[in-house]
Protein backbone atom coordinates (compact mmCIF):
# COMPACT_ATOMS: atom_id res chain seq x y z
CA UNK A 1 -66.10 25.13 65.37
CA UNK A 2 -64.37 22.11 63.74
CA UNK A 3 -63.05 19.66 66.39
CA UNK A 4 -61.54 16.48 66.10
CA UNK A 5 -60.52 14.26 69.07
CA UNK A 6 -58.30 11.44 69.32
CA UNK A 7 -58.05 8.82 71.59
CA UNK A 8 -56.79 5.20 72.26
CA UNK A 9 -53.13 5.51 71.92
CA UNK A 10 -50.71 4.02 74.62
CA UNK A 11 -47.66 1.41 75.29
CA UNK A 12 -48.12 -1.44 73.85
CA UNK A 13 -45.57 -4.28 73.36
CA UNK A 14 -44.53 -5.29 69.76
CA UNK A 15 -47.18 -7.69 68.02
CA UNK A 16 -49.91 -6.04 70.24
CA UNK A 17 -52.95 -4.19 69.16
CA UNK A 18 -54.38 -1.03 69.43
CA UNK A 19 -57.47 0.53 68.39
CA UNK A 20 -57.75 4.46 67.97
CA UNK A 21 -60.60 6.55 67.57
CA UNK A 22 -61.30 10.32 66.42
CA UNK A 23 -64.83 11.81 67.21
CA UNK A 24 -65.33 14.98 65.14
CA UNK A 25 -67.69 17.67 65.57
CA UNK A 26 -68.43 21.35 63.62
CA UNK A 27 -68.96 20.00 60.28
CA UNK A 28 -70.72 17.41 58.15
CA UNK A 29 -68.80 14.38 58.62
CA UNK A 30 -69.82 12.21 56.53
CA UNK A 31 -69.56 14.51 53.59
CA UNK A 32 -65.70 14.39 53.87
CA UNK A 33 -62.64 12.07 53.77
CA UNK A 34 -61.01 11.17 56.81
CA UNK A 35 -57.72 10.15 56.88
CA UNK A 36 -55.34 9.07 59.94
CA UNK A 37 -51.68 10.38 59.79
CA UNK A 38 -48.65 9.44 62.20
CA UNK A 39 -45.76 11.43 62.79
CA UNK A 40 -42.36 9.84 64.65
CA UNK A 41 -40.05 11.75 66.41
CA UNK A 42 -37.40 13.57 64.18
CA UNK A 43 -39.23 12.40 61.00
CA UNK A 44 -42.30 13.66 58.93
CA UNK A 45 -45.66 13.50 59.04
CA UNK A 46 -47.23 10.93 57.07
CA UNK A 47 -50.54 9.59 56.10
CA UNK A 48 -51.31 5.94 57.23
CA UNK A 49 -55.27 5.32 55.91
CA UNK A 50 -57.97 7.49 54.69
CA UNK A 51 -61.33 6.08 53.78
CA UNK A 52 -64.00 7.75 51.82
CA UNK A 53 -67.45 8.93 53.13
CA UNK A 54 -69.08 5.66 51.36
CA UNK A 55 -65.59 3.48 52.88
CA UNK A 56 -63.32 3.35 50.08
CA UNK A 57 -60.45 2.89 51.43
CA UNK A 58 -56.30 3.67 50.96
CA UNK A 59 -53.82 2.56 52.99
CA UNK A 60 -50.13 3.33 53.29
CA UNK A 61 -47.54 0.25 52.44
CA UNK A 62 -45.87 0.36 55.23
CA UNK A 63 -48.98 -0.74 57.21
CA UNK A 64 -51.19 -2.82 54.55
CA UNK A 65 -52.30 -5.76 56.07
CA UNK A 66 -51.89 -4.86 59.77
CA UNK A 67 -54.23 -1.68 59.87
CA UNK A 68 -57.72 -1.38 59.22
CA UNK A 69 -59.60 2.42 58.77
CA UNK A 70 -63.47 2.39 59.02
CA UNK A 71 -66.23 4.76 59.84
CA UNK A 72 -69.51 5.33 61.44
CA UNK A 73 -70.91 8.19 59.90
CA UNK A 74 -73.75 8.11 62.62
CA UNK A 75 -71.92 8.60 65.38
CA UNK A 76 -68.92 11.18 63.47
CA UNK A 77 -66.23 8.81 64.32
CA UNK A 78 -63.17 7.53 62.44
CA UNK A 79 -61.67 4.57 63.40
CA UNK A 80 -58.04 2.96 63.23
CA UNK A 81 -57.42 -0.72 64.23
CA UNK A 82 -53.60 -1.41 64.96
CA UNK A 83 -52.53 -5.18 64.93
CA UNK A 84 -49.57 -6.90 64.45
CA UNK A 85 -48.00 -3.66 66.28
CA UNK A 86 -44.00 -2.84 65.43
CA UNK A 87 -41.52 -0.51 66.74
CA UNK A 88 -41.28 1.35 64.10
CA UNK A 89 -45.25 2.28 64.58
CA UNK A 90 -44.25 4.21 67.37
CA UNK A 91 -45.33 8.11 66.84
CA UNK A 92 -47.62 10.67 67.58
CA UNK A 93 -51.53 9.69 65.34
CA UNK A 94 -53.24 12.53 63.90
CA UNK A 95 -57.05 12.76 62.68
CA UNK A 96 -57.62 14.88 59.94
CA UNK A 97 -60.69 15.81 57.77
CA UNK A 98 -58.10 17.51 55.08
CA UNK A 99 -58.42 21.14 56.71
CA UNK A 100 -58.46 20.45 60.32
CA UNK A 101 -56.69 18.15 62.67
CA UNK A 102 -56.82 16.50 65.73
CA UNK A 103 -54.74 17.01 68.79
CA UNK A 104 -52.88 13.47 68.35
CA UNK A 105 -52.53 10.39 70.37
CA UNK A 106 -49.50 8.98 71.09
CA UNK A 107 -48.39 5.10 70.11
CA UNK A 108 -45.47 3.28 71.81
CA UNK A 109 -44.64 0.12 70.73
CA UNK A 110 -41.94 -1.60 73.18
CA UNK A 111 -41.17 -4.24 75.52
């Protein structure tokens, strides 16, 4: 069974970090591309980072230069570092291995 778990997520204030984490189980991880995806209220789902199983890596415009996607194929887990945190970040993150996904975590960014 495929399972992927997120964690991390929370309130943070604007120009704070966070650092969110999916551990996956039920398949071979490091055989697939993970990506991260976020979701705001009233708005589509879109994709933020993926990273290859070797750590190529694509990230979205809106968060080059503030988020960072890595790996550790040893211990199945994907990996999304938040800095330089806005408002706008605020939504629901999803982990997805391009057939299953995660149960999300949820980001606020406010004072």
């Amino acid at each position: 069974q495929v399972q992927l778990v997120e964690s991390g997520g929370g309130l943070v204030q604007p120009g704070g970090s966070l650092r969110l984490s999916c551990v996956a189980s039920g398949f071979s991880f490091s055989d697939y591309v993970m990506a991260w995806h976020r979701q705001a209220p009233g708005k589509r789902r879109e994709l933020v980072a993926t990273i290859t199983s070797r750590g190529m890596t694509v990230y979205s415009n809106s968060i080059k230069g503030r988020f960072t996607i890595s790996r550790d194929n040893a211990k199945n887990t994907v990996t999304l570092q938040m800095n330089s945190l806005k408002a706008e970040d605020s939504a629901d993150y999803y982990c997805t291995n391009g057939a299953a996904w995660g149960q999300g975590t949820q980001v606020t960014v406010s004072s």
